[in-house]
C-alpha atoms as a PDB file:
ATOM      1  CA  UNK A   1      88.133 123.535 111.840  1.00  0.00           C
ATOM      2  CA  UNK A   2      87.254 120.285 113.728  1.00  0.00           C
ATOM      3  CA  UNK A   3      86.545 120.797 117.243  1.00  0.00           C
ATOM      4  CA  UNK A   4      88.658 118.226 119.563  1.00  0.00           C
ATOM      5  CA  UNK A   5      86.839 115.218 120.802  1.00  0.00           C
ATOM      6  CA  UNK A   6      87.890 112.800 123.841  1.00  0.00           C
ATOM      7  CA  UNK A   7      85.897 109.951 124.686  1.00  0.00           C
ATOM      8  CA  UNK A   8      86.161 108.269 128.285  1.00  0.00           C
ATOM      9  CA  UNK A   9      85.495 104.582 128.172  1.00  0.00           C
ATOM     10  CA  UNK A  10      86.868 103.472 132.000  1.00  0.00           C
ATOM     11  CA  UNK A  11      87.811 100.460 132.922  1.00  0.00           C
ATOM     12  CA  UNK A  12      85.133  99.374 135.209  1.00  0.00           C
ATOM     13  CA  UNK A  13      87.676  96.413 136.731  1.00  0.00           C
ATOM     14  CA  UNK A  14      90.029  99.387 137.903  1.00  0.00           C
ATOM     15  CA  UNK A  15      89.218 100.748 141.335  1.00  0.00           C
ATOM     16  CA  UNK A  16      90.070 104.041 140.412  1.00  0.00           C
ATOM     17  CA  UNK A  17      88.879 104.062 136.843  1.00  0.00           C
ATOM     18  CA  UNK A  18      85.379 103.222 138.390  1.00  0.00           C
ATOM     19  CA  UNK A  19      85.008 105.116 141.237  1.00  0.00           C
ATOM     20  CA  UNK A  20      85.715 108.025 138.813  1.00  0.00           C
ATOM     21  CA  UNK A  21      83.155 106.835 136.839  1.00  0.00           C
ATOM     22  CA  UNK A  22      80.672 106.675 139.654  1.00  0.00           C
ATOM     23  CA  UNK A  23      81.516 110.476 140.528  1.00  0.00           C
ATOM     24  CA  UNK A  24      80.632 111.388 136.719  1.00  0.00           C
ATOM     25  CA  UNK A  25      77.613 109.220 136.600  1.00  0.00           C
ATOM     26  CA  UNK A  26      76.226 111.617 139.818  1.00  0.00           C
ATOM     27  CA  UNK A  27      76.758 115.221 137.520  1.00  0.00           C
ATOM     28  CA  UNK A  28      73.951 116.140 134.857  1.00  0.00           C
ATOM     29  CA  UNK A  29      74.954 114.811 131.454  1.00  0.00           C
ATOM     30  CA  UNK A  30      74.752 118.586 130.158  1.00  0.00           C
ATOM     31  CA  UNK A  31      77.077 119.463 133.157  1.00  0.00           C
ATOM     32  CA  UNK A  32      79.613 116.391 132.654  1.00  0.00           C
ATOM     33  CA  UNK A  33      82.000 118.886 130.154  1.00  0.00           C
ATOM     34  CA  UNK A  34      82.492 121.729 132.355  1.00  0.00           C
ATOM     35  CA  UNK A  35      82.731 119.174 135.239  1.00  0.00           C
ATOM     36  CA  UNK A  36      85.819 117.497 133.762  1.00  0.00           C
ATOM     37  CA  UNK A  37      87.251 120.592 132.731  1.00  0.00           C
ATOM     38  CA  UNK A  38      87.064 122.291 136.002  1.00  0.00           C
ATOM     39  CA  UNK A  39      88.482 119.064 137.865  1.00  0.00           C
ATOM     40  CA  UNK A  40      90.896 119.447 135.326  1.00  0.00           C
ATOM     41  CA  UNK A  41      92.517 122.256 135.830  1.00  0.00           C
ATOM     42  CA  UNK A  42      92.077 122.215 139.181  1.00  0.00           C
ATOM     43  CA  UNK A  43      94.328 119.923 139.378  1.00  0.00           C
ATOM     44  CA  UNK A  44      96.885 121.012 137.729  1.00  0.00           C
ATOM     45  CA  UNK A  45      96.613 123.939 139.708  1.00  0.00           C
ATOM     46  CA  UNK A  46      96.985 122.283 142.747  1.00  0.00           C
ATOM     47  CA  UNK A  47     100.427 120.372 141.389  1.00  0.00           C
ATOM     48  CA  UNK A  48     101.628 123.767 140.178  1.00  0.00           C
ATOM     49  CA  UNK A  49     100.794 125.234 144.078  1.00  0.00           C
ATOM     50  CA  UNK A  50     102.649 121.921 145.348  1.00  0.00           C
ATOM     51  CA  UNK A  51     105.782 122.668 143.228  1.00  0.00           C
ATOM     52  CA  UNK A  52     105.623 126.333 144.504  1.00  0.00           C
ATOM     53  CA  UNK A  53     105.245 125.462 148.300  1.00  0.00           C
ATOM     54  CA  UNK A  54     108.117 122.554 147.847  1.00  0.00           C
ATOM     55  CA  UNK A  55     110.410 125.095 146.708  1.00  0.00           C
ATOM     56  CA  UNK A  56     109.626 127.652 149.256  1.00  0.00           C
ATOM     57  CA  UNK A  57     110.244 124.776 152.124  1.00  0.00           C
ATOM     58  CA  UNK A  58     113.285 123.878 150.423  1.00  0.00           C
ATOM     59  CA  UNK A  59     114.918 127.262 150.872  1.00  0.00           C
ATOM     60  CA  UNK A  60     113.792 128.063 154.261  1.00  0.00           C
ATOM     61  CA  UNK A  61     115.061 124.971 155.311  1.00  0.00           C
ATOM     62  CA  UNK A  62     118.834 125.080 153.942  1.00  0.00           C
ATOM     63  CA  UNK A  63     118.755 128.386 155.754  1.00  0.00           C
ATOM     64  CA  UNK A  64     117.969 126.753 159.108  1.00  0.00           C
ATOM     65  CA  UNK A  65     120.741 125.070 160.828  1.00  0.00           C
ATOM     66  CA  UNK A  66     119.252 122.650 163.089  1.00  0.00           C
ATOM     67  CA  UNK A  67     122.404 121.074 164.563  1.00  0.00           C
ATOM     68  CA  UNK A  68     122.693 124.450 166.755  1.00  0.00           C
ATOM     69  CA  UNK A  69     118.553 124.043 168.393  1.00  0.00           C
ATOM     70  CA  UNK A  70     119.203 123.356 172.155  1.00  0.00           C
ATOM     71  CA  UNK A  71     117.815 120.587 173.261  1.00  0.00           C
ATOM     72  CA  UNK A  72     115.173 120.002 175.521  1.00  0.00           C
ATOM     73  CA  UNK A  73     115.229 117.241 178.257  1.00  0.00           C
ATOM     74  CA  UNK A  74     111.362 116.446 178.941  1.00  0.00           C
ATOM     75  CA  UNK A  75     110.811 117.706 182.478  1.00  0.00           C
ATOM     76  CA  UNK A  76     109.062 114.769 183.545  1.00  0.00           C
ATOM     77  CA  UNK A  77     109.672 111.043 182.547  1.00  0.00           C
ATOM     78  CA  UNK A  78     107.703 109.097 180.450  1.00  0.00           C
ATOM     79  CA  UNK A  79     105.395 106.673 182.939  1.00  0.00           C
ATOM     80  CA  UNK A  80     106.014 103.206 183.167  1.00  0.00           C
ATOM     81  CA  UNK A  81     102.545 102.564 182.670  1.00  0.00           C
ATOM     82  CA  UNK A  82     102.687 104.246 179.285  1.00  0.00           C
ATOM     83  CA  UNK A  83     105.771 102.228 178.156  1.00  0.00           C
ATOM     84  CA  UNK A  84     104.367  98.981 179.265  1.00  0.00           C
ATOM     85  CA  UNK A  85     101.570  99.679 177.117  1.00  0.00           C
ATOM     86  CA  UNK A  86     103.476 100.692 173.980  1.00  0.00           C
ATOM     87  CA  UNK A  87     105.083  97.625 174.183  1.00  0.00           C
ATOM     88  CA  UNK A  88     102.425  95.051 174.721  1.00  0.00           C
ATOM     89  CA  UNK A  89     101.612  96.601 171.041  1.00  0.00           C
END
């Protein structure tokens, strides 16, 4: 049985592409394999944990009705001074 090969030739004129490539040129050569593999899988792991925490938020939030949260009025206005500033921006 033929192991599986995959060769990485980046693109040194994308930004991405090469600063990938700098990142792998910093790991031992014998480390490189376990390197990619770990990065990997770690990502996917971290997509799987997004889709997981986006669901979660998802229902919590329809069971929150936010039209019924009082209101607060700020206790103090907002200073002139500040609202000269933000609009000099």
């Amino acid at each position: 049985m033929k192991q599986p090969q995959y060769v990485f030739r980046p693109n040194l004129n994308d930004p991405q592409q090469r600063q990938a490539w700098a990142i792998l040129e910093q790991i031992p050569s014998g480390q490189r394999k376990a390197f990619l593999v770990q990065a990997i899988l770690a990502t996917e792991q971290d997509d799987r944990l997004e889709k997981i925490i986006r669901k979660v938020m998802q229902e919590e939030l329809r069971q929150i009705d936010l039209t019924d949260l009082p209101r607060e009025q700020p206790t103090e206005p907002v200073p002139v001074a500040a609202l000269d500033f933000l609009s000099s921006l």
